[in-house]
N, C-alpha and C. Protein backbone atom coordinates (compact mmCIF):
# COMPACT_ATOMS: atom_id res chain seq x y z
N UNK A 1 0.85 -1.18 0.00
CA UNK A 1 0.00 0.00 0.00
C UNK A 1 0.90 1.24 0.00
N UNK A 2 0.40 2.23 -0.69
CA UNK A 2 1.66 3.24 -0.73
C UNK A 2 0.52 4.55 -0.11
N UNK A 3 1.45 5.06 0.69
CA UNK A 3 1.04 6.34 1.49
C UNK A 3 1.65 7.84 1.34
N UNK A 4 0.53 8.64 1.29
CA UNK A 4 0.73 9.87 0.97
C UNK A 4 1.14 10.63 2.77
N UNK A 5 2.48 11.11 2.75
CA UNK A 5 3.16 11.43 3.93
C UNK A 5 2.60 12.90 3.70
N UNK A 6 2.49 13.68 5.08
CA UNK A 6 1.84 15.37 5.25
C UNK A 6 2.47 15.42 6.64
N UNK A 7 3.55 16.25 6.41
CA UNK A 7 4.75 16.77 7.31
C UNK A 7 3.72 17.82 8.22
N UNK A 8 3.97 17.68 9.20
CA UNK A 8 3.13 18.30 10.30
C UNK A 8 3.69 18.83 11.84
N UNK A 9 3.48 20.82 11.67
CA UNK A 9 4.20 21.36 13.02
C UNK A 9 2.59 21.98 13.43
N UNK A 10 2.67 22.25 14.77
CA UNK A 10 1.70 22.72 15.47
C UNK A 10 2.39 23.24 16.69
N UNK A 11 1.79 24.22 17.20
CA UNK A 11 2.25 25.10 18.55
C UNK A 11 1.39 24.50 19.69
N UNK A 12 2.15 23.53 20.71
CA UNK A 12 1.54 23.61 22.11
C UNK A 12 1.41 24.34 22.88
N UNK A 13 0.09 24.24 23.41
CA UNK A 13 -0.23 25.01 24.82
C UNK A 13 1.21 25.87 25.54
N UNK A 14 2.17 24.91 26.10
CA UNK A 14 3.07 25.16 26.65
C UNK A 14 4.61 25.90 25.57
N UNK A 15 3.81 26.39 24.26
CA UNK A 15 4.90 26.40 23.52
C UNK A 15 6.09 25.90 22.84
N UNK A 16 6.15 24.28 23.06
CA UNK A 16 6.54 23.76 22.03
C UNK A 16 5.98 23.28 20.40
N UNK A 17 6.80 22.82 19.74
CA UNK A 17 6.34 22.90 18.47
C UNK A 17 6.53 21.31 18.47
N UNK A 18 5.02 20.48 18.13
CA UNK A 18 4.79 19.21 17.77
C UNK A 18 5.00 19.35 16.61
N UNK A 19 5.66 18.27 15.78
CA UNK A 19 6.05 17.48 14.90
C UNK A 19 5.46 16.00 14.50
N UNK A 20 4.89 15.90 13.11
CA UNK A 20 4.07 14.32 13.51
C UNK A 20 3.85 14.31 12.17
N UNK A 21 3.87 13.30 11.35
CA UNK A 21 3.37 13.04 10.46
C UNK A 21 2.26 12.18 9.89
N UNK A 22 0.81 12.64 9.22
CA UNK A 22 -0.29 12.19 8.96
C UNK A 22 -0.14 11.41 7.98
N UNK A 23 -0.33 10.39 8.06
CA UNK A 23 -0.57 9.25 6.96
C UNK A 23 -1.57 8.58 6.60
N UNK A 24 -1.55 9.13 4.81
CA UNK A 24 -3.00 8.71 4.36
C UNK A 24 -2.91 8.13 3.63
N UNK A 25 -4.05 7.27 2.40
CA UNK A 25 -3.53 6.61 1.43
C UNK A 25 -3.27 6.86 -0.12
N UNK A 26 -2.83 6.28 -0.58
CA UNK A 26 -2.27 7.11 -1.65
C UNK A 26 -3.34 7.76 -2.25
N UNK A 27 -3.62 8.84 -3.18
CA UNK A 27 -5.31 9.35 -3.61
C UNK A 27 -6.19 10.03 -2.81
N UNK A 28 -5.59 10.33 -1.64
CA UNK A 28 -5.99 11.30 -0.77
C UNK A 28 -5.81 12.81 -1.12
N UNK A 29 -6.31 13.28 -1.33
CA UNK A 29 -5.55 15.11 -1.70
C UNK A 29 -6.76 15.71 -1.62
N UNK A 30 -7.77 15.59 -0.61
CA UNK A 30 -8.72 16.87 0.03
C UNK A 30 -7.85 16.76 1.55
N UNK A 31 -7.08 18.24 1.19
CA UNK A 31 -6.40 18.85 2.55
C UNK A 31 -7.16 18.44 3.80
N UNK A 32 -8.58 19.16 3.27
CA UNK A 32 -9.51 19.03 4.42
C UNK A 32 -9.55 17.50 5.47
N UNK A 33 -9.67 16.54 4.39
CA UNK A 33 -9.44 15.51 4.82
C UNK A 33 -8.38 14.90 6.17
N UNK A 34 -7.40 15.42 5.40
CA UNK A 34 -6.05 15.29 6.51
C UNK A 34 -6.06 16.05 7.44
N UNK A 35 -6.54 16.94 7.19
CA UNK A 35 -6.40 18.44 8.32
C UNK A 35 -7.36 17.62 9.64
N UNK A 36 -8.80 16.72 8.73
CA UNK A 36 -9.60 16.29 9.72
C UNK A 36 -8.66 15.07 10.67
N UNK A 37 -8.21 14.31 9.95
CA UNK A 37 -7.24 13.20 10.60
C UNK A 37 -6.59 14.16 11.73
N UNK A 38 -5.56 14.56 11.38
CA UNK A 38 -4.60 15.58 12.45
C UNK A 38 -5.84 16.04 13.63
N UNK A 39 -6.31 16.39 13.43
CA UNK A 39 -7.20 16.97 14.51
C UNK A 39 -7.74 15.94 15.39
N UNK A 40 -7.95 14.91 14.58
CA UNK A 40 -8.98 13.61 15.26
C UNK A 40 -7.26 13.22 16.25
N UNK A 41 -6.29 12.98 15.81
CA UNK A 41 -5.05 12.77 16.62
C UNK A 41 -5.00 13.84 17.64
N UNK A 42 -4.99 15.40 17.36
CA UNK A 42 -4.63 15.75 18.36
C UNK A 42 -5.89 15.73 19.71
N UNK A 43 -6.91 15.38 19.10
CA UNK A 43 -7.85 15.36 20.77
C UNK A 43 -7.49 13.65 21.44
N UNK A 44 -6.50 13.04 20.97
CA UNK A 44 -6.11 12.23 21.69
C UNK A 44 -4.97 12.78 22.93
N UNK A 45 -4.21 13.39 22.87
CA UNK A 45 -3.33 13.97 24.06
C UNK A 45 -4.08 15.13 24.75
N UNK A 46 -2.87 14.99 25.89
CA UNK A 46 -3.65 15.15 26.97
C UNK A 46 -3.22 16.68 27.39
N UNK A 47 -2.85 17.24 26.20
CA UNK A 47 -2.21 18.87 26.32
C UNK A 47 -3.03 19.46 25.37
N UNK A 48 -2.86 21.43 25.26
CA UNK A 48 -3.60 21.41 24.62
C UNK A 48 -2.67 21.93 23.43
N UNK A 49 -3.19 22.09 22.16
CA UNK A 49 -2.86 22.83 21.11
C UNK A 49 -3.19 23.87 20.26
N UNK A 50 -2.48 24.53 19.42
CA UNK A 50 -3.11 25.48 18.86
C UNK A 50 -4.40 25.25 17.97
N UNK A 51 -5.44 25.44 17.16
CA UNK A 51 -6.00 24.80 16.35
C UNK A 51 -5.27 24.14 14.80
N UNK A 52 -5.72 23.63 14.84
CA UNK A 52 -4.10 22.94 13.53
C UNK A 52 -5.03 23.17 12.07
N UNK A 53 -4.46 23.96 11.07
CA UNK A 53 -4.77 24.71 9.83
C UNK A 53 -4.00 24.46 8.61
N UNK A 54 -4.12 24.76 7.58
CA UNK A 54 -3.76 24.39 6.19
C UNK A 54 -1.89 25.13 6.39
N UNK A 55 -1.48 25.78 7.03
CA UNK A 55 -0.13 26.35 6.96
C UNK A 55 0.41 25.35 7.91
N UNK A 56 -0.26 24.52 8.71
CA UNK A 56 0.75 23.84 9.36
C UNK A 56 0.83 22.08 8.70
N UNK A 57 0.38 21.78 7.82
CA UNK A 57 0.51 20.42 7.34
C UNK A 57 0.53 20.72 5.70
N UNK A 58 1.67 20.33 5.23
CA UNK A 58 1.99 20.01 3.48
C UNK A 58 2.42 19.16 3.30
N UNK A 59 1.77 18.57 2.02
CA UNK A 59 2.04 17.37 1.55
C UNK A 59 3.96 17.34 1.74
N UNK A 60 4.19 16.04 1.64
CA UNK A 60 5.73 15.51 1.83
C UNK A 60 6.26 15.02 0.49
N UNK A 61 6.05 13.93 0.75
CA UNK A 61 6.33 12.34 -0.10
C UNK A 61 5.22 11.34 -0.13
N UNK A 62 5.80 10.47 -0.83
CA UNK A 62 5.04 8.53 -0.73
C UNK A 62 5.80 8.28 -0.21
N UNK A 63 5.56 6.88 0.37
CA UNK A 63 6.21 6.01 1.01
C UNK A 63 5.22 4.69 0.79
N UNK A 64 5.97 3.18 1.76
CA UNK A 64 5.20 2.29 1.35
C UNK A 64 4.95 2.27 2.46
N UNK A 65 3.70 1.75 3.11
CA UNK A 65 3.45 1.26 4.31
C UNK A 65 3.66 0.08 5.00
N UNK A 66 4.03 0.22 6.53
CA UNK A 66 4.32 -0.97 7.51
C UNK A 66 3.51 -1.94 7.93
N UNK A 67 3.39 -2.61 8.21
CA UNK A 67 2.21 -3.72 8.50
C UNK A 67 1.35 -2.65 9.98
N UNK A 68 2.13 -2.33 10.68
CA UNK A 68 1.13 -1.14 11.51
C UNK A 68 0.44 -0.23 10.76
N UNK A 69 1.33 0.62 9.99
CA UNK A 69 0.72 1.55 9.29
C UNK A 69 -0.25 1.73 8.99
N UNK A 70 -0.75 0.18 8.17
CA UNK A 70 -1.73 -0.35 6.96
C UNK A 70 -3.27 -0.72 8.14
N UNK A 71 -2.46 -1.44 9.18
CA UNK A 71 -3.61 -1.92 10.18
C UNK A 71 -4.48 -0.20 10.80
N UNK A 72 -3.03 0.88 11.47
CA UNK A 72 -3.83 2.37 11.75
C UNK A 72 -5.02 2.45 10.74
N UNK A 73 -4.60 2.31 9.01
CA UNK A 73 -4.86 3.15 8.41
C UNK A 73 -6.69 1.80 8.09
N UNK A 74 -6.44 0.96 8.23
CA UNK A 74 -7.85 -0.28 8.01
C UNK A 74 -8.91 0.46 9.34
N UNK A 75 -8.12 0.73 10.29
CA UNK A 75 -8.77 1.08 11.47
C UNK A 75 -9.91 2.45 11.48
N UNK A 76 -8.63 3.74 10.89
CA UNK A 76 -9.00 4.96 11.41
C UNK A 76 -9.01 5.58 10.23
N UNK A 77 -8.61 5.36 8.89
CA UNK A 77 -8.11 5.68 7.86
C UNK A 77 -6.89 6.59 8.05
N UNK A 78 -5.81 6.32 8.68
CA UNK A 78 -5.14 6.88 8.76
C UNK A 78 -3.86 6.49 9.92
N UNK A 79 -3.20 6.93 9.48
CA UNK A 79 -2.19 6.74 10.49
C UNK A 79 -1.06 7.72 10.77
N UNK A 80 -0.16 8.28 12.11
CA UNK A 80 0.77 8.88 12.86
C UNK A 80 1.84 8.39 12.88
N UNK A 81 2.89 9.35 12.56
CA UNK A 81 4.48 8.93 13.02
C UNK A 81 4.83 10.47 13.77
N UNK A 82 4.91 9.80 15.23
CA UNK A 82 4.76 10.69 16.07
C UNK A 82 6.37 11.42 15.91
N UNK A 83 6.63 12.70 15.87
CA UNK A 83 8.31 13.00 15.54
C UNK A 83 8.89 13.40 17.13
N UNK A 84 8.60 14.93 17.08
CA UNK A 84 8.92 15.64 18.06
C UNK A 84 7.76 16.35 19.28
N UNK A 85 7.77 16.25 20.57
CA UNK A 85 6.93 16.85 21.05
C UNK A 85 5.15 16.04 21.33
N UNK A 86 5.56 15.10 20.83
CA UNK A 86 4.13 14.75 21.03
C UNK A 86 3.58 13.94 21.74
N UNK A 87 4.49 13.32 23.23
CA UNK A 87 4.07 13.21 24.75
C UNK A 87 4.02 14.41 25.63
């Protein structure tokens, strides 16, 4: 399965800058879409964030997906590669 990578910074509550990348599947390209994923991730932690908007996530690359990846993405349509900042 090949995945469309969307490089992703956001400003925490406490002023750091989360880092994370949204992973969708390939043929994905309503922003909106992803923008919705990212959001559905960030009301999972337990801090808060800025509201997350079209300047903070652009498309990346492809890539192929991991056997996790593929299972996130069967699950939620989507899947996280958590970078910086995001415990």
């Amino acid at each position: 399965m090949q995945l469309e990578v969307w490089d992703t910074y956001i400003e925490r509550g406490d002023g750091k800058t989360m880092h994370f990348d949204i992973l969708v599947p390939s043929g994905v390209t309503d922003e909106s879409i992803v923008l919705d994923y990212g959001r559905d991730y960030l009301r999972t932690k337990s801090f808060a964030t800025h509201h997350l908007a079209t300047q903070h996530c652009r498309f990346c690359h492809i890539e192929t997906a991991t056997e996790e990846m593929a299972l996130s993405i069967e699950r939620k349509g989507y899947a996280i590669i958590e970078m910086e900042n995001c415990t």
